[in-house]
C-alpha atoms as a PDB file:
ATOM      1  CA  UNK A   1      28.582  -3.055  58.387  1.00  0.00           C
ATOM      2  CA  UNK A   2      29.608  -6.372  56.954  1.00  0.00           C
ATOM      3  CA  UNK A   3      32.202  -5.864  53.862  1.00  0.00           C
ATOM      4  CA  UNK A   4      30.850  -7.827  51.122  1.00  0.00           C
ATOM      5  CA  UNK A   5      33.187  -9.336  47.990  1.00  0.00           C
ATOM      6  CA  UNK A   6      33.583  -6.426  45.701  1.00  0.00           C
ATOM      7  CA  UNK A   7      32.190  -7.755  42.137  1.00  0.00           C
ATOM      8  CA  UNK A   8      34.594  -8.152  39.193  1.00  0.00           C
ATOM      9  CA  UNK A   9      33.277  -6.012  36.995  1.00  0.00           C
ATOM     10  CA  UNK A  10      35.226  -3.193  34.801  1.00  0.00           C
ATOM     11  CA  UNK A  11      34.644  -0.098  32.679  1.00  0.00           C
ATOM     12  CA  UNK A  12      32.512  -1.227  29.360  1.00  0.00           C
ATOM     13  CA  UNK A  13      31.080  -4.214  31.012  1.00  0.00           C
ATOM     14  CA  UNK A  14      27.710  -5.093  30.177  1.00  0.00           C
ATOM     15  CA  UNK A  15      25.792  -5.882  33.474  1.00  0.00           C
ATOM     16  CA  UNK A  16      22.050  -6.763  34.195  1.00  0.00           C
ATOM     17  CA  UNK A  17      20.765  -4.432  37.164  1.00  0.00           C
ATOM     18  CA  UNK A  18      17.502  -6.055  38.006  1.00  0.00           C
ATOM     19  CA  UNK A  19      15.372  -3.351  38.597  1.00  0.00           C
ATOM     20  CA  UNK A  20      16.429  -1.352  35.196  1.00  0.00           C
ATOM     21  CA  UNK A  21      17.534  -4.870  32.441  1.00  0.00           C
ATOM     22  CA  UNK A  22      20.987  -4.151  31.293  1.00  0.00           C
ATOM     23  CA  UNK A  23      23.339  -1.414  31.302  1.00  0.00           C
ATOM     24  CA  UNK A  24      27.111  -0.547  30.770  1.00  0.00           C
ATOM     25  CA  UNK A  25      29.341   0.066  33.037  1.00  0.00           C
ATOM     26  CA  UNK A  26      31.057   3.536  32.166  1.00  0.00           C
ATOM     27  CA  UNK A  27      33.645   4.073  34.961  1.00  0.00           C
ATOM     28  CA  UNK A  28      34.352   3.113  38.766  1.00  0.00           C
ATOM     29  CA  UNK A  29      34.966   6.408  40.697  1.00  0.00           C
ATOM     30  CA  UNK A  30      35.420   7.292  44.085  1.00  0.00           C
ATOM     31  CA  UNK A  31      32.641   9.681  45.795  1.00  0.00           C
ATOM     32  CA  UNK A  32      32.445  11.274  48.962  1.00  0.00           C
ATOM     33  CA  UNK A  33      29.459  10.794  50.608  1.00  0.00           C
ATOM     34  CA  UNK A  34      28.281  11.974  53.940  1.00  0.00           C
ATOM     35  CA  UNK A  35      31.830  12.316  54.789  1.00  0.00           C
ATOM     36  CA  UNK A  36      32.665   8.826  53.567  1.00  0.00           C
ATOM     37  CA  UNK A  37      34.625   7.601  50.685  1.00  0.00           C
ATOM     38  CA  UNK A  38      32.677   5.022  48.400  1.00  0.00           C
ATOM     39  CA  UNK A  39      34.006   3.460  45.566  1.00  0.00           C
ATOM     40  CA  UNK A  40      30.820   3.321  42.852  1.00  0.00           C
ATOM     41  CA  UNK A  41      29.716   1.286  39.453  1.00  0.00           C
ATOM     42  CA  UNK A  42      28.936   4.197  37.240  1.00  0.00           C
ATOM     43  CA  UNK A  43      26.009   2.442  34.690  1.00  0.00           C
ATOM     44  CA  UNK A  44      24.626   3.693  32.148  1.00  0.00           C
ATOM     45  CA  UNK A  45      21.383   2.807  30.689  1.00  0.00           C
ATOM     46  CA  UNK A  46      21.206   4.469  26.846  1.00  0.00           C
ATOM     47  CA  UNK A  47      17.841   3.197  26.120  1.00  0.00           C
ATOM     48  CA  UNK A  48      16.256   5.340  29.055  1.00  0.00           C
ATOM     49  CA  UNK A  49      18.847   7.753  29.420  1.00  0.00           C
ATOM     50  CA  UNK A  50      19.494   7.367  32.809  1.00  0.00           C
ATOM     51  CA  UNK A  51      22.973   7.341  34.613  1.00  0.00           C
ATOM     52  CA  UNK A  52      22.883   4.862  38.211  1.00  0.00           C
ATOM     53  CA  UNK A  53      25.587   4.616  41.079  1.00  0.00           C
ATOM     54  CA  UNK A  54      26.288   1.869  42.693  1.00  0.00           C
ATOM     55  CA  UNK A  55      28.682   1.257  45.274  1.00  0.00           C
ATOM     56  CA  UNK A  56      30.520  -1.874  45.081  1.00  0.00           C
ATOM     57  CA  UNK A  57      30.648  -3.285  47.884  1.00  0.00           C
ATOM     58  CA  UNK A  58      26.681  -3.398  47.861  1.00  0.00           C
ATOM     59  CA  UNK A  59      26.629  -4.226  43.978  1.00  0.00           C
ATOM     60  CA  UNK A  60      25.908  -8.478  44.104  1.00  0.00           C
ATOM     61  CA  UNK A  61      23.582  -7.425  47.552  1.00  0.00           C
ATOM     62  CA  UNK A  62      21.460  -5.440  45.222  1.00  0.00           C
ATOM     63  CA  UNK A  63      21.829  -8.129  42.630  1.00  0.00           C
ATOM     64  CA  UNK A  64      23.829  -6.725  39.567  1.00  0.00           C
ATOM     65  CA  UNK A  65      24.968  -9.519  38.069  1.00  0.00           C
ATOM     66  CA  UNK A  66      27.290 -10.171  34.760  1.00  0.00           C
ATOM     67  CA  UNK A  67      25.364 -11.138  31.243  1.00  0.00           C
ATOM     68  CA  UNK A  68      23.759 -14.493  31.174  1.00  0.00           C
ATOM     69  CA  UNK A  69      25.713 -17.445  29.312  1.00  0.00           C
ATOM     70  CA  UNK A  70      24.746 -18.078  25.580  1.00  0.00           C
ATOM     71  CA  UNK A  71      23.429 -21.768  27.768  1.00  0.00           C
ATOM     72  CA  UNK A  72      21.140 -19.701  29.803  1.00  0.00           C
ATOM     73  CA  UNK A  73      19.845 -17.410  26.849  1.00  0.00           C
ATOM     74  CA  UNK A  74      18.938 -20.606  24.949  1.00  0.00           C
ATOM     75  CA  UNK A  75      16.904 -22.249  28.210  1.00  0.00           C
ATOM     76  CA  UNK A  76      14.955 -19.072  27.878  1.00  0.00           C
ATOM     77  CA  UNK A  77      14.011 -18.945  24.335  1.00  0.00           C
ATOM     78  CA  UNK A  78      13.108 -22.905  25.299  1.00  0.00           C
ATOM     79  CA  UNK A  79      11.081 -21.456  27.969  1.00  0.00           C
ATOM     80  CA  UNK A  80       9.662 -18.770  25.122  1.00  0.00           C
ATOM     81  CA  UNK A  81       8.238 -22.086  23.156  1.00  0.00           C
ATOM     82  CA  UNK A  82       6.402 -23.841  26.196  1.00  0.00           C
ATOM     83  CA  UNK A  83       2.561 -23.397  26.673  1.00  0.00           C
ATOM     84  CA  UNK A  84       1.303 -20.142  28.766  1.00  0.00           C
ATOM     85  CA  UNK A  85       0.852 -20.942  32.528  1.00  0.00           C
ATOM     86  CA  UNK A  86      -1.694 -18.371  32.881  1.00  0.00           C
ATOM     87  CA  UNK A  87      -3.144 -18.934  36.462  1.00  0.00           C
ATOM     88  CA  UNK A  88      -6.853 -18.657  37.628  1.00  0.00           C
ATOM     89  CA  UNK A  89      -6.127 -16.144  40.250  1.00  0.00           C
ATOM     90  CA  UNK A  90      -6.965 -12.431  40.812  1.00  0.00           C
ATOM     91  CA  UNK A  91      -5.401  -9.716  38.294  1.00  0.00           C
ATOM     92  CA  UNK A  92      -3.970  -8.092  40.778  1.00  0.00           C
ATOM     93  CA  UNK A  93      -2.026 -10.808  42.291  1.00  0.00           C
ATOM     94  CA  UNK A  94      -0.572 -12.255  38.472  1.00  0.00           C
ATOM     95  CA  UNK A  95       0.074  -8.814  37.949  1.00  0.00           C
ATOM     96  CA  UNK A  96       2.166  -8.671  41.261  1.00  0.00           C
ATOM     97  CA  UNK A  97       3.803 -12.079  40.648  1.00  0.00           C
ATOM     98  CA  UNK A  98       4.261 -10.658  36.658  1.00  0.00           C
ATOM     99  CA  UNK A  99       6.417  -7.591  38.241  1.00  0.00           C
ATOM    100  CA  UNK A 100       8.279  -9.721  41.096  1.00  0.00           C
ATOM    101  CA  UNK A 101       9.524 -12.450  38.016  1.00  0.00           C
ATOM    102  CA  UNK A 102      10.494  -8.686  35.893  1.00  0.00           C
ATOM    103  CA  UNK A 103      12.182  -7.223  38.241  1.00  0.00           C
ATOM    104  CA  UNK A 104      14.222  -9.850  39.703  1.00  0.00           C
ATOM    105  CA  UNK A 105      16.867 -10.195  36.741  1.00  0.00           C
ATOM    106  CA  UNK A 106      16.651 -13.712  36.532  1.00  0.00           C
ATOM    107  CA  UNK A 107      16.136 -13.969  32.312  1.00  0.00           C
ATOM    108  CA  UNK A 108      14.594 -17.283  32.376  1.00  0.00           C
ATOM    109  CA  UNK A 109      11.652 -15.673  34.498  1.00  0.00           C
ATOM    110  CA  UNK A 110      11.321 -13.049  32.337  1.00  0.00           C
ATOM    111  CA  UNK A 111      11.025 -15.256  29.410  1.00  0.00           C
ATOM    112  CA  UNK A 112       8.250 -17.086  31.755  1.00  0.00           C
ATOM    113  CA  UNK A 113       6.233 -13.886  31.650  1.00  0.00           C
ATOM    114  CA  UNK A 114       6.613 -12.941  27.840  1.00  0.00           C
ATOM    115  CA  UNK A 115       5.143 -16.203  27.123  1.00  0.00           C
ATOM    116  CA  UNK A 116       2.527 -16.019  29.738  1.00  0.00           C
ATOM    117  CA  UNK A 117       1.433 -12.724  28.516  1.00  0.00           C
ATOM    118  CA  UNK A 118       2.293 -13.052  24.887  1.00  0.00           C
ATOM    119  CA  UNK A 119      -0.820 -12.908  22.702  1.00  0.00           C
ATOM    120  CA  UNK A 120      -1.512 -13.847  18.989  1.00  0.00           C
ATOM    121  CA  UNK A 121      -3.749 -12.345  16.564  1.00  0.00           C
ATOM    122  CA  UNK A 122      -6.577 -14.410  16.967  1.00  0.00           C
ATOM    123  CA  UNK A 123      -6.883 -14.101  21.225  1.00  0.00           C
ATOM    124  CA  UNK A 124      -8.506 -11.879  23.013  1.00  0.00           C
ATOM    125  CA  UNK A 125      -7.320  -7.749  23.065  1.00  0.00           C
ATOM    126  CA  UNK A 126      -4.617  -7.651  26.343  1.00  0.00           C
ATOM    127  CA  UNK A 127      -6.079  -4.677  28.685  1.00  0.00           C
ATOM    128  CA  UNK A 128      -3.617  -1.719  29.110  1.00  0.00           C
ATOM    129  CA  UNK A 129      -1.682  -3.150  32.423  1.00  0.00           C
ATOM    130  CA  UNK A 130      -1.078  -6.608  30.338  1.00  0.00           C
ATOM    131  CA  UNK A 131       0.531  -4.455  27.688  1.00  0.00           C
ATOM    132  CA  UNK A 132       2.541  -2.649  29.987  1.00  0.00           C
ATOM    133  CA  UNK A 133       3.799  -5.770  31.977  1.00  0.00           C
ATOM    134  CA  UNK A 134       4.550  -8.037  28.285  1.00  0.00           C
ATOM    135  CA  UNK A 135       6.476  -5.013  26.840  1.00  0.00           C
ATOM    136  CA  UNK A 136       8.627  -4.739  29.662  1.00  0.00           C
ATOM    137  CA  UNK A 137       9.305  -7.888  30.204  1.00  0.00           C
ATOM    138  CA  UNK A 138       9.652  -8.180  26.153  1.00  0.00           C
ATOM    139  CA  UNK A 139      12.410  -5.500  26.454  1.00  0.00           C
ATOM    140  CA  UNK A 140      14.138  -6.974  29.152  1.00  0.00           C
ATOM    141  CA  UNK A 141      14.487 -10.403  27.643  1.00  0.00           C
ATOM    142  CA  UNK A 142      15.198  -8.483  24.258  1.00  0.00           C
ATOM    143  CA  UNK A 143      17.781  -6.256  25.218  1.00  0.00           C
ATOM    144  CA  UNK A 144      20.161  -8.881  27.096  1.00  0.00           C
ATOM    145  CA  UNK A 145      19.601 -11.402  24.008  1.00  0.00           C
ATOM    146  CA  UNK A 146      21.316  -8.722  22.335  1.00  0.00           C
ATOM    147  CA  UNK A 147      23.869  -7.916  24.660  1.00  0.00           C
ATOM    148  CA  UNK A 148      24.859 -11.640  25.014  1.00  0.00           C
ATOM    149  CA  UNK A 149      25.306 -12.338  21.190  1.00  0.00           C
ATOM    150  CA  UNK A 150      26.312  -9.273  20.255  1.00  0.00           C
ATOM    151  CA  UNK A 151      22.865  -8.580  17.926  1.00  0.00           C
ATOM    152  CA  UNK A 152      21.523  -5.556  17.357  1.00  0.00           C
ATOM    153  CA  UNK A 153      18.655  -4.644  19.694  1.00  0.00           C
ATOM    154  CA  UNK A 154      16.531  -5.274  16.399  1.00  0.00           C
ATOM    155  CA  UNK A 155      17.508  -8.121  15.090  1.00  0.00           C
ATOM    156  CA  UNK A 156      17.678  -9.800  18.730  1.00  0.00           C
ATOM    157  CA  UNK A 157      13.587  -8.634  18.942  1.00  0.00           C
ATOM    158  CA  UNK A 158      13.419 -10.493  15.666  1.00  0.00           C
ATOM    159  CA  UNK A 159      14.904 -13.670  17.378  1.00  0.00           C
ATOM    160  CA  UNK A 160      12.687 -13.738  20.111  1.00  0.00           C
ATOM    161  CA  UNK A 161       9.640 -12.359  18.046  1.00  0.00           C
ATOM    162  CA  UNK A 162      10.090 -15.545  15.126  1.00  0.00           C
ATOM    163  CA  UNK A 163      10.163 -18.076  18.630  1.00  0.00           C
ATOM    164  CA  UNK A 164       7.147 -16.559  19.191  1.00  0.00           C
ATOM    165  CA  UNK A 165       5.562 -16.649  15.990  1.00  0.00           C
ATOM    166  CA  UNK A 166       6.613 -20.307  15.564  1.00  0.00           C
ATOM    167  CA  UNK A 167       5.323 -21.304  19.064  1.00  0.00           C
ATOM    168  CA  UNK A 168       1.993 -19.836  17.937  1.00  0.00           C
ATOM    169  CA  UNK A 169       2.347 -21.969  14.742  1.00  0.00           C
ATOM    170  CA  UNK A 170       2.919 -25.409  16.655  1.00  0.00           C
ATOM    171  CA  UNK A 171      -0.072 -25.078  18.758  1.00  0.00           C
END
């Protein structure tokens, strides 16, 4: 077992966990499991009221990584303006590709599938799974806007909604 760089992070640090968006970090304690000691990331995510454990030394292998800069954050509401990339190919597969791009962390690819998926008024109804994918991603991208400048969850929604709304405008 390789020992990996133990991340910098500390109690009441906002991280991004890819699989769940972003938590905070509530305390580092030391567990004993299967007769070993492990040092573990206590995270808590208050929006889904769920507690994870994470032991550091496997923390950057599973990807938790810090808040994105402000820079980063503004290359993804940039993103949010662009045109939809919406491909020709199978459900299915977008939907898989839509899930990969959610679930790997990486804001700016989150941002890429809240525009893809993002539908005005006057476009077609989204079927249920489309829903499900844009409001996650919509969450995701929503929640660490907040976290970064230190919005409330709302008024960060309202952010990324109005880029929306004016993208739709420009078109």
């Amino acid at each position: 077992m390789t020992k990996t760089k133990k991340p910098d992070f500390r109690p009441n640090d906002f991280v991004v966990y890819p699989a769940h968006g972003v938590g905070r970090i509530i305390s580092i304690e030391e567990q004993e499991i299967a007769g070993l000691s492990l040092e573990l990331f206590v995270i808590s995510f208050e929006k889904d009221k769920m507690t994870l454990r994470v032991p550091t030394h496997k923390a950057t292998a599973v990807g938790m990584r810090g808040l994105s800069s402000p820079d980063i954050v503004s290359k993804a509401m940039f993103t949010l303006k662009g045109k939809a990339k919406v491909k020709r190919a199978m459900w299915s597969r977008r939907a898989q590709e839509y899930e990969q791009k959610i679930n790997s962390g990486d804001l700016i690819a989150i941002a890429e599938v809240v525009r893809d998926l993002h539908r005005t008024d006057d476009q077609r109804e989204q079927s249920y799974s489309e829903r499900q994918l844009y409001e996650a991603a919509l969450e995701r991208l929503t929640r660490e806007v907040a976290a970064v400048s230190g919005l409330g969850e709302s008024d960060a929604q309202k952010q990324v909604g109005d880029v929306l709304i004016s993208r739709a405008a420009a078109a």
